[in-house]
Protein backbone atom coordinates (compact mmCIF):
# COMPACT_ATOMS: atom_id res chain seq x y z
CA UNK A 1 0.00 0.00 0.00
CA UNK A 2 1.62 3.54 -1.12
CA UNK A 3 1.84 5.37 2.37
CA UNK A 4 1.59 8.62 0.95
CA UNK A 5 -1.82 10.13 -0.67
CA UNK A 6 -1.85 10.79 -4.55
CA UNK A 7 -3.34 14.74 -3.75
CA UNK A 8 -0.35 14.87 -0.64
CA UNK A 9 2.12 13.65 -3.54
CA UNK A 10 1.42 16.08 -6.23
CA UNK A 11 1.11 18.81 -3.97
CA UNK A 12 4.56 17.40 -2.55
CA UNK A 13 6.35 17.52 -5.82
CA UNK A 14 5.31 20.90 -7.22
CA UNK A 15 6.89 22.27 -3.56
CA UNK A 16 10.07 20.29 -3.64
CA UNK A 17 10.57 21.71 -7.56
CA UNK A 18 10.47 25.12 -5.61
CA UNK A 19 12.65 23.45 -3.01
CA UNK A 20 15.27 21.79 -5.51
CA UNK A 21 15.92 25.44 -6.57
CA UNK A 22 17.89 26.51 -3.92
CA UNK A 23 20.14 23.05 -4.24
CA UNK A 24 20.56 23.97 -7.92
CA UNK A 25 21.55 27.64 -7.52
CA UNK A 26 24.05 26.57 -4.25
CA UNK A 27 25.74 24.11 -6.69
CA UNK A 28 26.21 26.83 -9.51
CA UNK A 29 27.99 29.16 -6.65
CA UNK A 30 29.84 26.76 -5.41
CA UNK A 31 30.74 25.26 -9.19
CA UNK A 32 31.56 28.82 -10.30
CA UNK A 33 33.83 29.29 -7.24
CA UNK A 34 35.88 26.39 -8.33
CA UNK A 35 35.87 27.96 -11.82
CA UNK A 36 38.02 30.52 -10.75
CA UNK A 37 40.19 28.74 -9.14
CA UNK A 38 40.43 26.64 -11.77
CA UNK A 39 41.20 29.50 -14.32
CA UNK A 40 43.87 31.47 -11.58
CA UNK A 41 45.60 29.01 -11.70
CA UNK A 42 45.99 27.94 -15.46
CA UNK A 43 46.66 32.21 -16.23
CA UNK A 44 49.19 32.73 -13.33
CA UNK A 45 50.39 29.58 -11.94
CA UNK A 46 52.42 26.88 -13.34
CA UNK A 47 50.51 24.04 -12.10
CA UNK A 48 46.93 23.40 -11.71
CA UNK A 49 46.07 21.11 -9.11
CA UNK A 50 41.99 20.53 -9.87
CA UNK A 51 41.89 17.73 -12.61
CA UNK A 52 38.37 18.27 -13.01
CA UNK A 53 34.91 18.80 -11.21
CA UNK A 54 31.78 16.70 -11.58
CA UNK A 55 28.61 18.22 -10.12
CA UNK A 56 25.10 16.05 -9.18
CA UNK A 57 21.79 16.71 -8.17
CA UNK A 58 19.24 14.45 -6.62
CA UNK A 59 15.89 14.04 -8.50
CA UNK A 60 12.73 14.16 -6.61
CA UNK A 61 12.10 10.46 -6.91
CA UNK A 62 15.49 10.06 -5.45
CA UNK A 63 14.92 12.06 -2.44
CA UNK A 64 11.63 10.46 -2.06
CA UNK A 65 13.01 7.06 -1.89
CA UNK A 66 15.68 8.12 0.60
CA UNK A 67 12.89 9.58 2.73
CA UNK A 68 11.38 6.00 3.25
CA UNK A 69 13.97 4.17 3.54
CA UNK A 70 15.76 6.50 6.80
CA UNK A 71 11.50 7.17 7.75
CA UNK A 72 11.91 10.37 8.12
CA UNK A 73 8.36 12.76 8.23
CA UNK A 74 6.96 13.75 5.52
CA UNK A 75 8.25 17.58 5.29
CA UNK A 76 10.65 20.08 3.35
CA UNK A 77 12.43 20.73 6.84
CA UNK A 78 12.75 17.35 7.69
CA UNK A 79 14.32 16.93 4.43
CA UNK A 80 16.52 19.48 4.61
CA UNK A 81 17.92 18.90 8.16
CA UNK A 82 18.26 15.15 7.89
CA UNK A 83 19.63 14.26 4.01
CA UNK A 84 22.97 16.29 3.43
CA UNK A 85 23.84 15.11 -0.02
CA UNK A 86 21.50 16.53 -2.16
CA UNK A 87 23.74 18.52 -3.88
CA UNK A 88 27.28 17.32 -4.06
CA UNK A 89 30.26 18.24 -6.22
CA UNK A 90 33.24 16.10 -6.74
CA UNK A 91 36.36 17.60 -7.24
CA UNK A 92 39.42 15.18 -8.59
CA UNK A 93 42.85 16.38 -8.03
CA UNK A 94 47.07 14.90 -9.17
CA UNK A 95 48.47 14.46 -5.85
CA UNK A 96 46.95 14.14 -1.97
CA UNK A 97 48.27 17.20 -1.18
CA UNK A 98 45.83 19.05 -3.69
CA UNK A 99 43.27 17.59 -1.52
CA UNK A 100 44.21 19.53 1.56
CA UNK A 101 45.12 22.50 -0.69
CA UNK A 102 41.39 22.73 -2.38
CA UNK A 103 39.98 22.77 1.00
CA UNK A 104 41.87 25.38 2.67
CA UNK A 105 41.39 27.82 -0.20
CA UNK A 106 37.49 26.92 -0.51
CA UNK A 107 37.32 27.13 3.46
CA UNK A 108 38.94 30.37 3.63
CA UNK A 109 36.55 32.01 1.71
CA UNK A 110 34.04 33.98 4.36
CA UNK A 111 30.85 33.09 2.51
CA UNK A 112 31.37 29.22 2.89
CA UNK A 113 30.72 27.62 6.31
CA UNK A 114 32.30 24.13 7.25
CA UNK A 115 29.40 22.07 8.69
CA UNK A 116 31.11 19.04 9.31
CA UNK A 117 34.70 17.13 7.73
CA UNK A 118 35.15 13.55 7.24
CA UNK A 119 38.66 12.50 6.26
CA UNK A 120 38.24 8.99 4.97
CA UNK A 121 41.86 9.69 3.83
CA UNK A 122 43.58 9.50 6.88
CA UNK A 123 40.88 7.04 8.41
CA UNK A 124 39.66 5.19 5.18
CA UNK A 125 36.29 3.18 5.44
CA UNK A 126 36.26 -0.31 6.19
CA UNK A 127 35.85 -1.42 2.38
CA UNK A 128 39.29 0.89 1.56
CA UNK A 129 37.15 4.15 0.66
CA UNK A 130 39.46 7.17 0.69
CA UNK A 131 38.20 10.61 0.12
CA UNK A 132 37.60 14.01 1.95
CA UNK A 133 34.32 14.56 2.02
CA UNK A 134 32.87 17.98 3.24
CA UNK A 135 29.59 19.62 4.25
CA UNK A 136 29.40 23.29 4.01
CA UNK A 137 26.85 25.78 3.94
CA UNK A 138 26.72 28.21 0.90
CA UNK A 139 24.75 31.43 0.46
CA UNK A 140 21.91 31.41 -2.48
CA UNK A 141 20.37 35.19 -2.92
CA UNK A 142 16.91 34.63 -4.11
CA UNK A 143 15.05 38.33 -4.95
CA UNK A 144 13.49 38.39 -1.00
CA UNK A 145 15.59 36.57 0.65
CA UNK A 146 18.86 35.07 1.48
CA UNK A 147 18.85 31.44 2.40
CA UNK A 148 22.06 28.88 3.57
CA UNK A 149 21.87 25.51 1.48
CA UNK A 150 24.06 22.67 2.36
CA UNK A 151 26.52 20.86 -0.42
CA UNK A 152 28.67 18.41 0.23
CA UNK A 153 32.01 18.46 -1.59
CA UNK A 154 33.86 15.31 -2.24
CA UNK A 155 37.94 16.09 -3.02
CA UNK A 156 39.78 12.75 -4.08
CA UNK A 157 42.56 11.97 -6.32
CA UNK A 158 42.80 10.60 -9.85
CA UNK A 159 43.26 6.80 -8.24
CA UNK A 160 40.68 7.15 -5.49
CA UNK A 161 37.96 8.39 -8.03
CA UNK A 162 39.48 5.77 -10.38
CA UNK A 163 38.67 2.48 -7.30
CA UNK A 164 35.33 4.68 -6.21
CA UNK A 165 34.20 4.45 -9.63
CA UNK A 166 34.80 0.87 -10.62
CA UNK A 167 33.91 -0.09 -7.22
CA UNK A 168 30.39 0.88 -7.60
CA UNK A 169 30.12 -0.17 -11.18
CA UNK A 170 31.33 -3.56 -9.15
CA UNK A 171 28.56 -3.57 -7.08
CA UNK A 172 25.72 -2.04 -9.07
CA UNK A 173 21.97 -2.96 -7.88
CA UNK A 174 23.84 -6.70 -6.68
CA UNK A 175 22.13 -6.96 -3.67
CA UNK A 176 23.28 -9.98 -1.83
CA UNK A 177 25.79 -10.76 0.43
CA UNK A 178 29.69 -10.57 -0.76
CA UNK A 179 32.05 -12.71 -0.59
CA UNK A 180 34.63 -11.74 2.11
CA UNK A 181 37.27 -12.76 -0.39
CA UNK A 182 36.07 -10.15 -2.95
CA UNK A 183 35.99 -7.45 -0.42
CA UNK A 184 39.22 -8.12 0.79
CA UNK A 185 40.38 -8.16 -2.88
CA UNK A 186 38.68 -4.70 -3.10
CA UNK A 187 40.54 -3.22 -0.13
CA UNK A 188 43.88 -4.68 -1.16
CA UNK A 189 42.99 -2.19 -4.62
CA UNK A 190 42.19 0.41 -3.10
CA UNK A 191 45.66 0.33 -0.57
CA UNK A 192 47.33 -0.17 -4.11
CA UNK A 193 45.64 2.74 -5.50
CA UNK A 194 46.77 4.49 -2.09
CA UNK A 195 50.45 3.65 -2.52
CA UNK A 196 50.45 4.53 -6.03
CA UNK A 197 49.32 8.11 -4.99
CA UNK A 198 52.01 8.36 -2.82
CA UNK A 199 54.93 6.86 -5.19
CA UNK A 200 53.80 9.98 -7.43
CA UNK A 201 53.36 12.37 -5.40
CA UNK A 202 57.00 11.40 -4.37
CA UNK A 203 58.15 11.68 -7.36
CA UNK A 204 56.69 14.78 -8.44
CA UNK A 205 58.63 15.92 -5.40
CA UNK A 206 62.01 15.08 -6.48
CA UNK A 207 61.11 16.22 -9.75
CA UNK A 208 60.26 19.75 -8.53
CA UNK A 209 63.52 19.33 -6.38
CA UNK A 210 65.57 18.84 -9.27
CA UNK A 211 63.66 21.68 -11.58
CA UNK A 212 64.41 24.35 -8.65
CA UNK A 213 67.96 23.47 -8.31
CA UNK A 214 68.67 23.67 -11.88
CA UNK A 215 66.80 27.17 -12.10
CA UNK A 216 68.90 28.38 -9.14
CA UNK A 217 72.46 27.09 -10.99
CA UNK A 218 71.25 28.64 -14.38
CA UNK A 219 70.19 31.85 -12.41
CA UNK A 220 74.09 31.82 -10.72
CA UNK A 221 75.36 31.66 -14.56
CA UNK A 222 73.21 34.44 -15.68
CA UNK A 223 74.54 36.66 -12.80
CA UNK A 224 78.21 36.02 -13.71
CA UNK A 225 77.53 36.75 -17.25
CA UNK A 226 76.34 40.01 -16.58
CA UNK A 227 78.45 40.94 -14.12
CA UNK A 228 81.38 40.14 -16.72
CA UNK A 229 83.46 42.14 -18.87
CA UNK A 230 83.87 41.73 -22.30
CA UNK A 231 81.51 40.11 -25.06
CA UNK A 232 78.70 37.94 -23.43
CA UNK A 233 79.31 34.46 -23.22
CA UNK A 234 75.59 32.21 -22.74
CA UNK A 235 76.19 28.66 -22.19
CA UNK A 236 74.41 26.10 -23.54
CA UNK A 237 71.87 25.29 -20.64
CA UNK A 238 70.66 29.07 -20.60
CA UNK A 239 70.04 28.66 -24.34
CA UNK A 240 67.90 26.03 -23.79
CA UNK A 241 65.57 27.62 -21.23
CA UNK A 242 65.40 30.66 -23.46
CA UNK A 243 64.54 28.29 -26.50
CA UNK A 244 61.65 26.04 -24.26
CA UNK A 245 59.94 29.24 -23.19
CA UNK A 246 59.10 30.38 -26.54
């Protein structure tokens, strides 16, 4: 038996479009803040850490079904105080560190406010999950009134979104119990995934290491050259930099 009047329904549906609003506009402010990042950082920087963004937005039905199964009442509040995900963007970034660095620019700025962090990072879920996952409150100006709506970000790297993905394509609507020898199999993929992140991250270290020595010995040469009498003398190595920046 449907628990929930056909008249209560429709009535319920044309509010929540009304109410879905707000979720869509919060997402396009919070999308169009990491747009800017984004582009600061391809004009003036010479690295970009965000590898790209995915935005989603739960469909009525959706949030519907999620409000039977936790049996939650029948309300907009309820709705909004109890189910934190309906509007969530994922943001994928190179190296672990990017993680922490997305935050703590997106955190700093005043019109965002941290509800709650969960580093599955540092304290991965029991199936190997890793991700940063958090739950802020951004401001959506509607034309008489100003209202907070909750997003939750997700910041992971290349591999973690790479095991997240294939993990739930994995387990797509299968139901029944696992065996323990598949999850374990799971979790030993996602560690993998983990150590991979932090072989490259290494070495993308050492790598900028290397680059900023070699800029500091080439900048040594160019200050003996022009501090040098008589005809100017470039070596080789400066030639080259000159010639891979055009």
């Amino acid at each position: 038996m449907n628990p929930f009047p056909v008249t209560q329904l429709k009535q319920f549906r044309d509010e929540i479009t009304r109410f879905m609003m707000l979720y869509k506009f919060a997402l396009a402010e919070l999308e169009t803040k990491v747009e800017i990042l984004q582009e600061e950082f391809q004009l003036l920087h010479d690295y970009n850490p965000i590898e790209h963004t995915k935005s989603r937005l739960k469909s009525p039905e959706s949030i519907l079904n999620k409000i039977r199964r936790k049996n939650c009442p029948f309300s907009l509040s309820e709705i909004r105080s109890s189910i934190k995900d309906i509007a969530g963007l994922r943001i994928t970034c190179s190296f672990i560190a990017d993680i922490y660095r997305i935050r703590d620019m997106l955190l700093s700025q005043r019109d965002l406010t941290l509800i709650e962090e969960k580093d599955y990072i540092e304290r991965p879920k029991g199936n190997g999950y890793r991700s940063l996952h958090l739950l802020v409150d951004v401001p959506v100006f509607m034309s008489d009134r100003e209202e907070q709506v909750c997003v939750e970000i997700q910041i992971r790297t290349i591999a973690m979104d790479f095991w997240a993905s294939l993990e739930h394509k994995i387990y797509y609507k299968y139901d029944e119990t696992v065996p323990s020898r598949l999850t374990e199999e799971l979790k030993e993929a996602a560690e993998a995934a983990f150590q991979l992140d932090k072989k490259m991250e290494r070495l993308q270290n050492e790598i900028g290491q290397i680059k900023s020595e070699r800029e500091d010995e080439l900048q040594a040469k160019l200050g003996q050259l022009l501090g040098q009498a008589g005809p100017l003398q470039i070596p080789p190595d400066l030639l080259k930099l000159f010639a891979g920046s055009e």
